[in-house]
Protein backbone atom coordinates (compact mmCIF):
# COMPACT_ATOMS: atom_id res chain seq x y z
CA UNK A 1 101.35 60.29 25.53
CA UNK A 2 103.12 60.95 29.17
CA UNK A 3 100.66 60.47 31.70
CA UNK A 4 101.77 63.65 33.15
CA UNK A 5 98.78 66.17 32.77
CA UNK A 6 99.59 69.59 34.71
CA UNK A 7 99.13 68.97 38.07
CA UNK A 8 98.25 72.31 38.63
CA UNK A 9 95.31 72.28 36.31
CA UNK A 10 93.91 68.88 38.11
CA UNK A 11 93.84 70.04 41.43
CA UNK A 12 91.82 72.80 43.09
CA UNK A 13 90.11 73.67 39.60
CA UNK A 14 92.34 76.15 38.65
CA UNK A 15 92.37 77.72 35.17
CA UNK A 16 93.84 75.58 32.21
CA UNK A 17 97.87 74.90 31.67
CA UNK A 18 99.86 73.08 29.61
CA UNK A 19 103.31 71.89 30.96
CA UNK A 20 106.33 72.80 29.41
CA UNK A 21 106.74 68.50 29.46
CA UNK A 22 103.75 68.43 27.85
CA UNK A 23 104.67 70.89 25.09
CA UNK A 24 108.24 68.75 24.59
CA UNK A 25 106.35 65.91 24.20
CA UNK A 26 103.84 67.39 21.72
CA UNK A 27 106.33 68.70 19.53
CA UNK A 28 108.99 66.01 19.71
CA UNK A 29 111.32 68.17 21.24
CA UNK A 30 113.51 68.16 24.29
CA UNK A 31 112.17 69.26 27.31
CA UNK A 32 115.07 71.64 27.87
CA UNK A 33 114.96 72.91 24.50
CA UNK A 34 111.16 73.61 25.42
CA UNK A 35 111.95 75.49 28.40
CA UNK A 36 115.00 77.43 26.47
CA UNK A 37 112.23 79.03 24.33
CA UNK A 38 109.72 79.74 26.87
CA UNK A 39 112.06 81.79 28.66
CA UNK A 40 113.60 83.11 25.96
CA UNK A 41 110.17 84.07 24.20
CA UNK A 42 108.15 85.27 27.58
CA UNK A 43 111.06 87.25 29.26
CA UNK A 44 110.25 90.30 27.87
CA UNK A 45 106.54 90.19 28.42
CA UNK A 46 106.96 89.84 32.26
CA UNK A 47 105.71 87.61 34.95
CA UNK A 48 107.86 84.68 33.94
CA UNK A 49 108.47 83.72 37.32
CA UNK A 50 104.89 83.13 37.92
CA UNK A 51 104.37 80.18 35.22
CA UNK A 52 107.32 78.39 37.08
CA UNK A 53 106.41 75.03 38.23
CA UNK A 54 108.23 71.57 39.36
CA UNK A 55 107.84 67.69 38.65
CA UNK A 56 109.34 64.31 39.83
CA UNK A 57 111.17 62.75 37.52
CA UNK A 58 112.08 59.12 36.84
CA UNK A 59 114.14 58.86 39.68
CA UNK A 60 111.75 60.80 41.71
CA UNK A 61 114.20 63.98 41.94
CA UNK A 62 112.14 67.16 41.37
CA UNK A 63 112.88 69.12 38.45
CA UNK A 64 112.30 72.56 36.84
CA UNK A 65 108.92 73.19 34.54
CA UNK A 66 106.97 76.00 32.97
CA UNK A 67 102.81 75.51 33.29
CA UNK A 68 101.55 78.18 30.91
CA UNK A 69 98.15 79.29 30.50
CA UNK A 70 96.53 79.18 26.87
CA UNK A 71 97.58 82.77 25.52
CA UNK A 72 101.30 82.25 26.90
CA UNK A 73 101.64 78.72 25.27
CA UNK A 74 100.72 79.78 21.76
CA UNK A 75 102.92 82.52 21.79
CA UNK A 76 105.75 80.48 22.51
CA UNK A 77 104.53 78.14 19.84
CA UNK A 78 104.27 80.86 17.35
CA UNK A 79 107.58 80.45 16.06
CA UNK A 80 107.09 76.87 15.45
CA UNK A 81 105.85 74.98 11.97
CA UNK A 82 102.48 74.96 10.84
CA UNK A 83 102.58 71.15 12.21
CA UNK A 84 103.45 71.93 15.67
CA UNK A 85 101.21 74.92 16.09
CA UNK A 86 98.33 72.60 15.20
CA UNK A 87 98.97 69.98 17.61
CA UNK A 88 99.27 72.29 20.32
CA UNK A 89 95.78 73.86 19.13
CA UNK A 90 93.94 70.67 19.38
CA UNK A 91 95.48 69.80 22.54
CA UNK A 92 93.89 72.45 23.82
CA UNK A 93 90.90 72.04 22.21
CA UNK A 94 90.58 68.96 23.66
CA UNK A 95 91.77 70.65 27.46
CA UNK A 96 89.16 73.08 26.87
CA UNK A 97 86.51 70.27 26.08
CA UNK A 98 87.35 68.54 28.93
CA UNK A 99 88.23 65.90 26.84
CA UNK A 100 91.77 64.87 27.30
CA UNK A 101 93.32 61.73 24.97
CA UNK A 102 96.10 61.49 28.15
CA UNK A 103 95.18 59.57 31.15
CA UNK A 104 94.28 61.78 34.36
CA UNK A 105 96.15 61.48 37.64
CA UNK A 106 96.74 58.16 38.45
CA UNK A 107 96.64 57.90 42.35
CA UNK A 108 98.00 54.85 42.33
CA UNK A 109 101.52 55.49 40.89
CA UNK A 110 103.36 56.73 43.60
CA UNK A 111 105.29 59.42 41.80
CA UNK A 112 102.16 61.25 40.49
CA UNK A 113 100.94 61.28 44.06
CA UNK A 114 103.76 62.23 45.64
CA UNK A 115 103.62 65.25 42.61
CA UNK A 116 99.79 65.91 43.79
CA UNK A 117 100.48 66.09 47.87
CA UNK A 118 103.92 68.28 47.12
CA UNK A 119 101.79 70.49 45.48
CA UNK A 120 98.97 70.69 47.83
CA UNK A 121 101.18 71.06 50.81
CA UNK A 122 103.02 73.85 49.02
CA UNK A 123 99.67 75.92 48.21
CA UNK A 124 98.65 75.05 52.18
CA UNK A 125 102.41 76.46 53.11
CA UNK A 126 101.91 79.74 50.83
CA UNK A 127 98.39 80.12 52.11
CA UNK A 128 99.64 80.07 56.11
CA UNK A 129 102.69 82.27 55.06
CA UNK A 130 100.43 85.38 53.52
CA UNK A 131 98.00 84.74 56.75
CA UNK A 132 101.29 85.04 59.02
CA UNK A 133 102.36 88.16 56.88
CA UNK A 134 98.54 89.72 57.08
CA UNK A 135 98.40 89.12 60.88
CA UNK A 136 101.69 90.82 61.66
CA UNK A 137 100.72 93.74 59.44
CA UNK A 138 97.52 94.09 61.50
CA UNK A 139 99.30 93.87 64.74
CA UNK A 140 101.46 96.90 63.33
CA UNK A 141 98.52 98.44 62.18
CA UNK A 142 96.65 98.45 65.36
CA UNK A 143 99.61 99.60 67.56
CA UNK A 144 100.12 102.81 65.06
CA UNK A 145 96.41 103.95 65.28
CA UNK A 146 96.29 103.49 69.13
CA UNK A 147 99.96 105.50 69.19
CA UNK A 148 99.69 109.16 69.67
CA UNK A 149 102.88 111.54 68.62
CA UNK A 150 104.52 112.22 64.94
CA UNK A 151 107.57 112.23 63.00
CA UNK A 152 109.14 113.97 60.43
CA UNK A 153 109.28 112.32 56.82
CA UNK A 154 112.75 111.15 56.81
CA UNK A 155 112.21 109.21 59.82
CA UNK A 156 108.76 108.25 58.32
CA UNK A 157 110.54 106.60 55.41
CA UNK A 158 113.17 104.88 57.56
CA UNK A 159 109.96 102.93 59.27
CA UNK A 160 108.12 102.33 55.94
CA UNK A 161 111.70 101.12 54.55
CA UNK A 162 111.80 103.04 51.93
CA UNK A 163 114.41 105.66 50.55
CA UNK A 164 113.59 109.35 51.91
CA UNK A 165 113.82 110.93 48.37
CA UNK A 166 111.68 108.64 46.95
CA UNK A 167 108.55 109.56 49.90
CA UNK A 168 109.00 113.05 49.38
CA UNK A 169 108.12 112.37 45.66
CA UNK A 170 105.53 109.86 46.20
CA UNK A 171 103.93 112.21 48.64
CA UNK A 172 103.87 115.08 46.14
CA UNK A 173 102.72 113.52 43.16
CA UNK A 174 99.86 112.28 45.96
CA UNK A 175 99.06 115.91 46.64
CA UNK A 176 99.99 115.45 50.17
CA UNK A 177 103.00 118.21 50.40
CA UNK A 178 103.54 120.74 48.27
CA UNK A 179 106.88 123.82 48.22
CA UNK A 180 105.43 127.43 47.70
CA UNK A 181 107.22 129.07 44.60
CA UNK A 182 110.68 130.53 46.40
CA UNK A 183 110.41 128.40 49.40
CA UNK A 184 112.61 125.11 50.22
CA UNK A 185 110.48 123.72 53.06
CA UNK A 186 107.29 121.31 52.04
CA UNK A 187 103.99 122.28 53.36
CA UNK A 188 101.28 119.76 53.45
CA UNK A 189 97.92 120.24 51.91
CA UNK A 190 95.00 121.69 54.07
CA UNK A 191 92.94 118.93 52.89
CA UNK A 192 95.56 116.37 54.59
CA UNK A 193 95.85 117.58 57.42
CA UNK A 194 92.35 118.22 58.22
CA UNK A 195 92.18 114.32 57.52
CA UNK A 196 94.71 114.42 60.45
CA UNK A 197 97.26 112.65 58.27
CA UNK A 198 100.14 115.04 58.77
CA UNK A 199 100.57 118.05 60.18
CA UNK A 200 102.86 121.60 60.88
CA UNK A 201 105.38 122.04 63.42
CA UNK A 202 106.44 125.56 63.48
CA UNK A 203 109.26 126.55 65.38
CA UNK A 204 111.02 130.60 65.75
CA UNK A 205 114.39 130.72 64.74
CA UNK A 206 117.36 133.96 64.03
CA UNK A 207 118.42 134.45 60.15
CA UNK A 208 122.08 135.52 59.80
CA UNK A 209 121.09 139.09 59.69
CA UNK A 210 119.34 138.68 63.42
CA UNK A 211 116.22 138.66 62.23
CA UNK A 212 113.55 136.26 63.70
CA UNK A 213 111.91 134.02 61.59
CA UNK A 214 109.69 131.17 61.37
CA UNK A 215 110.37 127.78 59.59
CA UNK A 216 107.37 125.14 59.06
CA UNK A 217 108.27 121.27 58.18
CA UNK A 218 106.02 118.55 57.88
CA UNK A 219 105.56 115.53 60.60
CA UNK A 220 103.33 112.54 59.59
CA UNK A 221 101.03 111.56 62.41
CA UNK A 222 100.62 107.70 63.54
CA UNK A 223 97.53 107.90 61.38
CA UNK A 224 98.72 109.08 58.58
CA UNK A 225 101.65 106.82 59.05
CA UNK A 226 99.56 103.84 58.29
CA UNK A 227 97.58 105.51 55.60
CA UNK A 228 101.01 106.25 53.86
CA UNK A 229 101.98 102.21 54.50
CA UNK A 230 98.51 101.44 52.31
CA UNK A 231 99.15 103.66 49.53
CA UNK A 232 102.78 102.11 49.37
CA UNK A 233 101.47 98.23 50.01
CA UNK A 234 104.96 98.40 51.87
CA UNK A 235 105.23 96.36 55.31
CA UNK A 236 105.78 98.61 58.28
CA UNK A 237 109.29 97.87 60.18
């Protein structure tokens, strides 16, 4: 059997996969065949991207895999004989055991280690990028709650980049705004505002008629600004 065990798996005691390679080899089938059905057979459940992997191969380019977790490999395999299914099975058996009839990772062939340090210098790379993100967020974060002054929603969607439809109805189906029956103009919630999250700017103004009148419209404070960013998990621009 390929001495290629899922590198993933090996390092950093992660949860069990089996390689799409590994799966090829199992079943005597191509490796691109392999990966064919995995995409064809997963697409629809979601989250493909996330099994997506890479190896060296004999020439020490780095090539395309799948490393699928237990429940995601036999439904691939599903479709396949009664044979194939079964070899899969006890292969995991055997992960699951801890028993493996494959060599591990062989330090001392230069393209597995190469495959080991690419793949622990790409976990060190994601870890610094989402610390990078998280800091900047905070930074943002900390300026808005120190800033004093509000905005009205449209603009408020413009920072969160978002579209300004789509806030008005995320903030309504939050029970943050509401429209009185007859009335156009949003009016936020009593209990939102006492949380000092938005608030009312009312303004006089002449009707066609002459007639004064007074229109309200909602501004989002630099509080509720961030509280709005949280709810959305959206980065602040």
């Amino acid at each position: 059997m390929n001495v290629e065990m899922n590198i993933i798996s090996a390092v950093g005691g992660k949860p069990l996969t089996m390689s799409s390679r590994e799966i090829a080899e199992l079943c005597g089938k191509r490796h691109d065949n392999v990966m064919r059905d995995i995409r064809t057979t997963l697409n629809d459940l979601g989250g493909l991207l996330n099994f997506e992997g890479t190896y060296f191969d004999a020439q020490g380019k780095e090539q395309k895999c799948f490393n699928l977790p237990k429940r995601e490999t036999l439904i691939v395999v599903s479709g396949y004989s009664i044979e194939l299914r079964a070899r899969i099975i006890d292969r995991w058996m055997e992960l699951e055991q801890g028993v493996s009839k494959s060599p591990g990772i062989d330090f001392s062939d230069p393209r597995m280690l190469l495959g080991v340090l690419t793949h622990l210098q790409g976990e060190v790379a994601k870890k610094n990028e989402v610390i990078a993100e998280q800091g900047t967020r905070l930074k943002k974060l900390d300026r808005l709650e120190g800033a004093t002054g509000s905005m009205c929603i449209s603009d408020a969607a413009k920072t969160l980049g978002v579209g300004r439809d789509y806030l008005f109805q995320f903030l309504s189906s939050r029970k943050w705004i509401f429209k009185r029956a007859g009335n156009k103009n949003w009016l936020a919630y009593d209990a939102i505002r006492k949380a000092g999250h938005l608030e009312h700017d009312d303004h006089l103004y002449m009707d066609d008629l002459g007639r004064e009148r007074v229109s309200t419209r909602v501004l989002v404070t630099a509080k509720g600004l961030v509280r709005i960013a949280e709810l959305l998990e959206q980065p602040l621009h």
